[in-house]
Protein backbone atom coordinates (compact mmCIF):
# COMPACT_ATOMS: atom_id res chain seq x y z
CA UNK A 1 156.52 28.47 115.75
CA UNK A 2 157.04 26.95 119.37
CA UNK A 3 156.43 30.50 120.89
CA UNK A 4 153.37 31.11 118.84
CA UNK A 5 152.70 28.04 120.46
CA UNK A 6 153.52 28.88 124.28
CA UNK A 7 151.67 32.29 123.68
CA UNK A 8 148.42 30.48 122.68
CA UNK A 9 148.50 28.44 125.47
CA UNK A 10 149.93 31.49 128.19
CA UNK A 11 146.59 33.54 126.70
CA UNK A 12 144.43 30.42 126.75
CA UNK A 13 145.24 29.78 130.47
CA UNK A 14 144.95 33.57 130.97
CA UNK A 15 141.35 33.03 129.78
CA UNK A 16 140.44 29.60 131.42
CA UNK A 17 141.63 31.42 135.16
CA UNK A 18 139.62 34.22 134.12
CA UNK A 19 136.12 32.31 133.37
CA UNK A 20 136.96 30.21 136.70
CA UNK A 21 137.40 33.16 138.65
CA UNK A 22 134.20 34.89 137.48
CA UNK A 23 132.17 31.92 137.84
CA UNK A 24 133.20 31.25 141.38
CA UNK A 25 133.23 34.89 142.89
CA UNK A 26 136.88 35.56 142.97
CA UNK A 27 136.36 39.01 143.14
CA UNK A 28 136.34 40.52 146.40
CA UNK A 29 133.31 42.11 148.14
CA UNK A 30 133.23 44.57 150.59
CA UNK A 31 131.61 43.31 153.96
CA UNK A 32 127.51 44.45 154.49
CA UNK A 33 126.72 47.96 155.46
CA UNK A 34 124.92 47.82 158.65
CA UNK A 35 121.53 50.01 158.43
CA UNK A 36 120.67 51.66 161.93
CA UNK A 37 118.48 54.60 162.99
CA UNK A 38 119.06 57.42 164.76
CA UNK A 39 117.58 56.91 168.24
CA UNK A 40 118.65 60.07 170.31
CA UNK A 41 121.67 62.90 170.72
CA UNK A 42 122.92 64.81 173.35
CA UNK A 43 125.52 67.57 174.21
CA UNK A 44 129.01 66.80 173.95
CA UNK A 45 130.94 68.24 177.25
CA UNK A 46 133.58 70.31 176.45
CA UNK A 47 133.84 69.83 172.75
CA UNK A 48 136.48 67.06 174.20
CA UNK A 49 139.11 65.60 171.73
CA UNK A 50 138.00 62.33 172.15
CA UNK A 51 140.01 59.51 172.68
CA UNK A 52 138.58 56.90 174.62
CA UNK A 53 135.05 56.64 175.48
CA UNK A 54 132.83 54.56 177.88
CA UNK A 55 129.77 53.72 179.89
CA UNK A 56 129.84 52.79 183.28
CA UNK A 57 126.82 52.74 185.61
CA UNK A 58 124.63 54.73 182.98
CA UNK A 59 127.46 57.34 183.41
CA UNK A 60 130.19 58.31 180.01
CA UNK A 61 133.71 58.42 181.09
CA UNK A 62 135.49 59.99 178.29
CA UNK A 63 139.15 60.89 178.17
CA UNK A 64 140.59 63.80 175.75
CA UNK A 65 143.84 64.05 174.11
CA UNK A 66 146.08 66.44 173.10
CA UNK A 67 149.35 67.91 175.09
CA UNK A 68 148.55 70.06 178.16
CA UNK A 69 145.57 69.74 177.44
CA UNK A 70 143.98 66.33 177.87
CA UNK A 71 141.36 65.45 180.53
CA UNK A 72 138.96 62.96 181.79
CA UNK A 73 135.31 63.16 182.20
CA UNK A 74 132.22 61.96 183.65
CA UNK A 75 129.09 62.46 182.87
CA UNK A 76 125.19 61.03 183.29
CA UNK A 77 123.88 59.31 179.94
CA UNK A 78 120.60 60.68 180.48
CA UNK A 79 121.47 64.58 181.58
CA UNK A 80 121.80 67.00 178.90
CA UNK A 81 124.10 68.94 180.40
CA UNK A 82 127.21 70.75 178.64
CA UNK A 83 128.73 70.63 181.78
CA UNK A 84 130.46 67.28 183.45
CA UNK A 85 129.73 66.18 186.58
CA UNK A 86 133.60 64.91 187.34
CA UNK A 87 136.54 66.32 185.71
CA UNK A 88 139.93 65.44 186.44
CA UNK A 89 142.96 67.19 184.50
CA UNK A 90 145.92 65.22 183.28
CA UNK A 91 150.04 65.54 183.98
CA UNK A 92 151.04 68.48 180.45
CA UNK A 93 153.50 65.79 179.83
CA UNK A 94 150.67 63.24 179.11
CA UNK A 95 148.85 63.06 175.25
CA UNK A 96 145.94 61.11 176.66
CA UNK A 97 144.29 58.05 174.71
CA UNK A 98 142.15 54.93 174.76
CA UNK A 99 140.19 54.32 177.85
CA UNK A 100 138.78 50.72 179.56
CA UNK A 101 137.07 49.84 182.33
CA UNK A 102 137.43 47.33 185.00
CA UNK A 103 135.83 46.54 187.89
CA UNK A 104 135.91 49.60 189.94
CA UNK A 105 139.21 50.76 187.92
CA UNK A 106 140.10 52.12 184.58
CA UNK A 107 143.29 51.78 182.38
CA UNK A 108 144.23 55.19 180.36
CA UNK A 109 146.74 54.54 177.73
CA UNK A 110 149.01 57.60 176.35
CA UNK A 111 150.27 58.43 172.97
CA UNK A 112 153.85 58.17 172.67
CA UNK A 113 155.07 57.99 175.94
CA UNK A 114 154.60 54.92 176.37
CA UNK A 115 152.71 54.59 179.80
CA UNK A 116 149.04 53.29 181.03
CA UNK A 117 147.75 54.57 184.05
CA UNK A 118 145.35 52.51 186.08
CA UNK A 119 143.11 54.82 187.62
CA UNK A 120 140.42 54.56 190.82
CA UNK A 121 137.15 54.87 188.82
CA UNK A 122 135.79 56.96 191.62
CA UNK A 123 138.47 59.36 192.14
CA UNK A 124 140.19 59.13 188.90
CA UNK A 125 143.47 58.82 190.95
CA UNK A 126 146.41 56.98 189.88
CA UNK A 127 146.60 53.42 191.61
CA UNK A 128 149.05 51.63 189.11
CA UNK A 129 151.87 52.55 186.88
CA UNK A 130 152.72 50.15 183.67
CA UNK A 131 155.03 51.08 180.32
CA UNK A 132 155.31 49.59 176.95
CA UNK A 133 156.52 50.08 173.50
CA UNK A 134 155.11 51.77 170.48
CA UNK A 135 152.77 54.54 170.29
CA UNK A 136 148.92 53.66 172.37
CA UNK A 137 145.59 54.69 169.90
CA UNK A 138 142.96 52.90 171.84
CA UNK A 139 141.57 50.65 174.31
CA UNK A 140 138.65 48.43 175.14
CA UNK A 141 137.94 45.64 178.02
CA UNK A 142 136.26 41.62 176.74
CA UNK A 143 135.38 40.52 180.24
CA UNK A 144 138.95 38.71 179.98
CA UNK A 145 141.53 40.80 178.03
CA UNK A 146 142.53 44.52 177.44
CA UNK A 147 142.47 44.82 173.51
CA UNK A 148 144.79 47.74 172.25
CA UNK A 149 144.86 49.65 169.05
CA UNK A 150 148.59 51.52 167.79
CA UNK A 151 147.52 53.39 164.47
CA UNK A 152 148.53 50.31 162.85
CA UNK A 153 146.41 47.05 161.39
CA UNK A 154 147.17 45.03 164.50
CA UNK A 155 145.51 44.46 167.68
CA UNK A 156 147.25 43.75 171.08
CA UNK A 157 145.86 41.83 173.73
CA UNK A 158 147.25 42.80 177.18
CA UNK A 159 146.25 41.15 181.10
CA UNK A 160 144.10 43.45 183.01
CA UNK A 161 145.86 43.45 185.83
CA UNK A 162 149.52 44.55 185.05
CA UNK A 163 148.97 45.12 181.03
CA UNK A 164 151.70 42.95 180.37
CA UNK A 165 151.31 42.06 176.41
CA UNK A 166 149.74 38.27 175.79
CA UNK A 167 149.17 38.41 171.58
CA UNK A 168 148.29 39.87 168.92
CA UNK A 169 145.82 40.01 165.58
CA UNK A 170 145.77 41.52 162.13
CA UNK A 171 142.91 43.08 161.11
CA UNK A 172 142.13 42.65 157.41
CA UNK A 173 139.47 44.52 155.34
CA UNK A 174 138.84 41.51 152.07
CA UNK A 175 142.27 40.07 152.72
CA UNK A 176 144.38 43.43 153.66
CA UNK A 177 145.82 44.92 156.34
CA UNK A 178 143.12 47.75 157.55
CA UNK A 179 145.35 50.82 159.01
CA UNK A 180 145.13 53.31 161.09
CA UNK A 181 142.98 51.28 163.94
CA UNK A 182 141.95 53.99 167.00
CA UNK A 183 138.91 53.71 169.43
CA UNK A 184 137.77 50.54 170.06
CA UNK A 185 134.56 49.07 171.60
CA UNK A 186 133.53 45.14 172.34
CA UNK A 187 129.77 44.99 171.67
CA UNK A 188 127.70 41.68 170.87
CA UNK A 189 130.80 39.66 170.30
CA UNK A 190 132.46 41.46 167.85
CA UNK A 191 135.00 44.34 168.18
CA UNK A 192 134.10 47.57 166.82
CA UNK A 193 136.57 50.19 165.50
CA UNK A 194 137.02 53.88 164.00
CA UNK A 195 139.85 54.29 161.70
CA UNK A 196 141.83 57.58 161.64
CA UNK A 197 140.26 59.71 159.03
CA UNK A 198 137.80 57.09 158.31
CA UNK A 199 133.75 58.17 158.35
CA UNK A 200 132.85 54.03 158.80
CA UNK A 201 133.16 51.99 162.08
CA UNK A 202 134.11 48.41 161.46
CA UNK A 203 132.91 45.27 162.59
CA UNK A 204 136.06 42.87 163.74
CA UNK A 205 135.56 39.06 163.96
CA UNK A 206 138.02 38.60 166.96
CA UNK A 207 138.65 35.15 166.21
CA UNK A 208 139.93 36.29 162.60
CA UNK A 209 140.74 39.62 162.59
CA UNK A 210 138.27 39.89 159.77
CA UNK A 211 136.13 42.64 159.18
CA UNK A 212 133.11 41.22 159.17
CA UNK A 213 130.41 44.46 158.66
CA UNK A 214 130.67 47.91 158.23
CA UNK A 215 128.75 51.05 160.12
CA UNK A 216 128.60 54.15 157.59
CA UNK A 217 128.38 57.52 159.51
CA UNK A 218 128.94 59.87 157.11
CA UNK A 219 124.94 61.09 157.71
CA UNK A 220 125.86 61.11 160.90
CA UNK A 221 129.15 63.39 159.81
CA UNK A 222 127.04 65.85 157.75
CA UNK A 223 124.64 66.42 160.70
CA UNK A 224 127.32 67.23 162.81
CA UNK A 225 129.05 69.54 160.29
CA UNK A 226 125.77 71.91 160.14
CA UNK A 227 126.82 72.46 163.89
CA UNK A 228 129.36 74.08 163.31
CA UNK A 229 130.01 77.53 161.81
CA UNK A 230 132.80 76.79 160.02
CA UNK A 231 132.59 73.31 158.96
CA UNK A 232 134.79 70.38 161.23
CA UNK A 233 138.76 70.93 161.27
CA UNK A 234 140.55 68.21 159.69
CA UNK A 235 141.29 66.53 162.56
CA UNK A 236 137.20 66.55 163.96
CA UNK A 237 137.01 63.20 162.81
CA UNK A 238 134.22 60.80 164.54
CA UNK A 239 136.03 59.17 166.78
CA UNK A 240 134.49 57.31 170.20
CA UNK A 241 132.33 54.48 170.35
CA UNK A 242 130.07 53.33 173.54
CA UNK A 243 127.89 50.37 173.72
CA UNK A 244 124.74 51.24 175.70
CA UNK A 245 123.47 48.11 176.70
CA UNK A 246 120.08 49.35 177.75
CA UNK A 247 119.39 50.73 174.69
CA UNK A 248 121.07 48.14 172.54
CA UNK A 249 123.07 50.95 170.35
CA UNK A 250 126.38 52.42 170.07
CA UNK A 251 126.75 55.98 171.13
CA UNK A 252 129.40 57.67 168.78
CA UNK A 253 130.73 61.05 168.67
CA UNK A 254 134.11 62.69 167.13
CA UNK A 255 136.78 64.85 168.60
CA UNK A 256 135.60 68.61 168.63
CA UNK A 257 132.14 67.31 168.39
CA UNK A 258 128.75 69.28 169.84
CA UNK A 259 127.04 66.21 169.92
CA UNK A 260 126.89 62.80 170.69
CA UNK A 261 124.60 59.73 168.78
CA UNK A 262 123.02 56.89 169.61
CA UNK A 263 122.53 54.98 166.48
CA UNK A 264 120.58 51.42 166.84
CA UNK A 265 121.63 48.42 163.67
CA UNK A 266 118.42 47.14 162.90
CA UNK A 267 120.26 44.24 162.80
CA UNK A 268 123.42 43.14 164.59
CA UNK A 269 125.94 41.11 162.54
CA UNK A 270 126.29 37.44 164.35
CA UNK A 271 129.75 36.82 165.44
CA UNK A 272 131.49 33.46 165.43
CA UNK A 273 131.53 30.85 168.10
């Protein structure tokens, strides 16, 4: 009789949490989709493998990845030109990644070897050497910190001027680890991020690590694919985020890419103070 007992009140319980959990929201939510239009596209130069991608005095500086084969760029915002203005090849050796600006250099993270080059903005040519562990996905500049992404859920936070590793965050999608971070961009307070085989850009609360709203470009995806004879590889995957402050959007494109978007939120989500 006592466990008919202790089962009656286990499944009353059961119930109660149930009814309190419904009645206060305890299911999760996924963060707002952001609407945005489509404001303007242009050629993509080279069809580059993007990795890390910028603006810098209405100019792109784009690196592209891949062994023997990776590359930086340079090219006007407002030229629609297949061809780049700058181009400067990489060492074979190097699997080129994220890319920040600052001041009148830039840091280039690799891969898996480990390394970040600090490069002369106007010649592209090495000026600084710096190492450090664990595999380098991508890379974007605050005004104070270098924020890195591995592949993983976390976010580094490394000095500008010797990349020397000061922190780091989790980023959580409703309370979980959100994996497979890559290109990164800081735009209107909030860090913004593809995900490796992921159509969505995310919206990261830096103070949290909390995705706070949620970009959608799989339009943006199927426009693209209608480029392309064939249909995207596998590995075409958007992928490259610029914030053009003149026009108040985000330029995205993907690796492989013919063209590059810029996509306007009709609304920008309001980040914490």
């Amino acid at each position: 009789m006592r466990n008919v007992i202790a089962m009656s009140s286990i499944v009353m319980v059961m119930l109660l949490t149930s009814t309190t959990l419904a009645a206060t929201g305890g299911s999760k939510s996924m963060p707002p989709n952001i609407e945005y239009q489509l404001i303007s596209t242009r050629s993509h130069p080279n069809l580059a493998f993007t990795q890390g991608l910028i603006i810098d005095q209405r100019s792109f500086i784009e690196s592209s990845g891949l062994y023997k084969q990776s590359f930086i760029q340079r090219y006007p915002i407002n030229e629609d030109s297949s061809s780049p203005s700058t181009t400067k090849l990489l060492s074979k050796s190097d699997f080129a990644e994220g890319l920040a600006s600052i001041g009148t250099q830039l840091w280039l993270i690799t891969w898996q070897q480990g390394l970040a080059r600090k490069l002369s903005k106007n010649t592209l040519k090495q000026e600084q050497l710096a190492r450090y562990s664990g595999e380098g996905w991508g890379l974007s500049f605050d005004g104070r910190q270098l924020i890195m992404s591995d592949g993983s859920a976390r976010l580094q936070f490394r000095a500008p001027d010797d990349f020397k590793l000061k922190g780091s965050l989790e980023v959580t999608l409703n309370n979980e680890p959100l994996n497979g971070l890559n290109e990164l961009e800081v735009a209107h307070g909030l860090i913004w991020a593809n995900v490796w085989f992921d159509s969505r850009i995310y919206a990261i609360e830096p103070s949290t690590g909390s995705v706070v709203a949620i970009i959608d470009l799989s339009s943006i995806i199927e426009r693209e694919k209608k480029l392309h004879s064939f249909g995207l590889r596998k590995d075409s995957v958007a992928n490259g985020i610029a914030y053009d402050p003149e026009a108040d959007g985000l330029w995205i494109t993907g690796k492989r890419w013919r063209k590059m978007y810029l996509i306007q939120p009709r609304e920008w989500p309001i980040p914490k103070i």
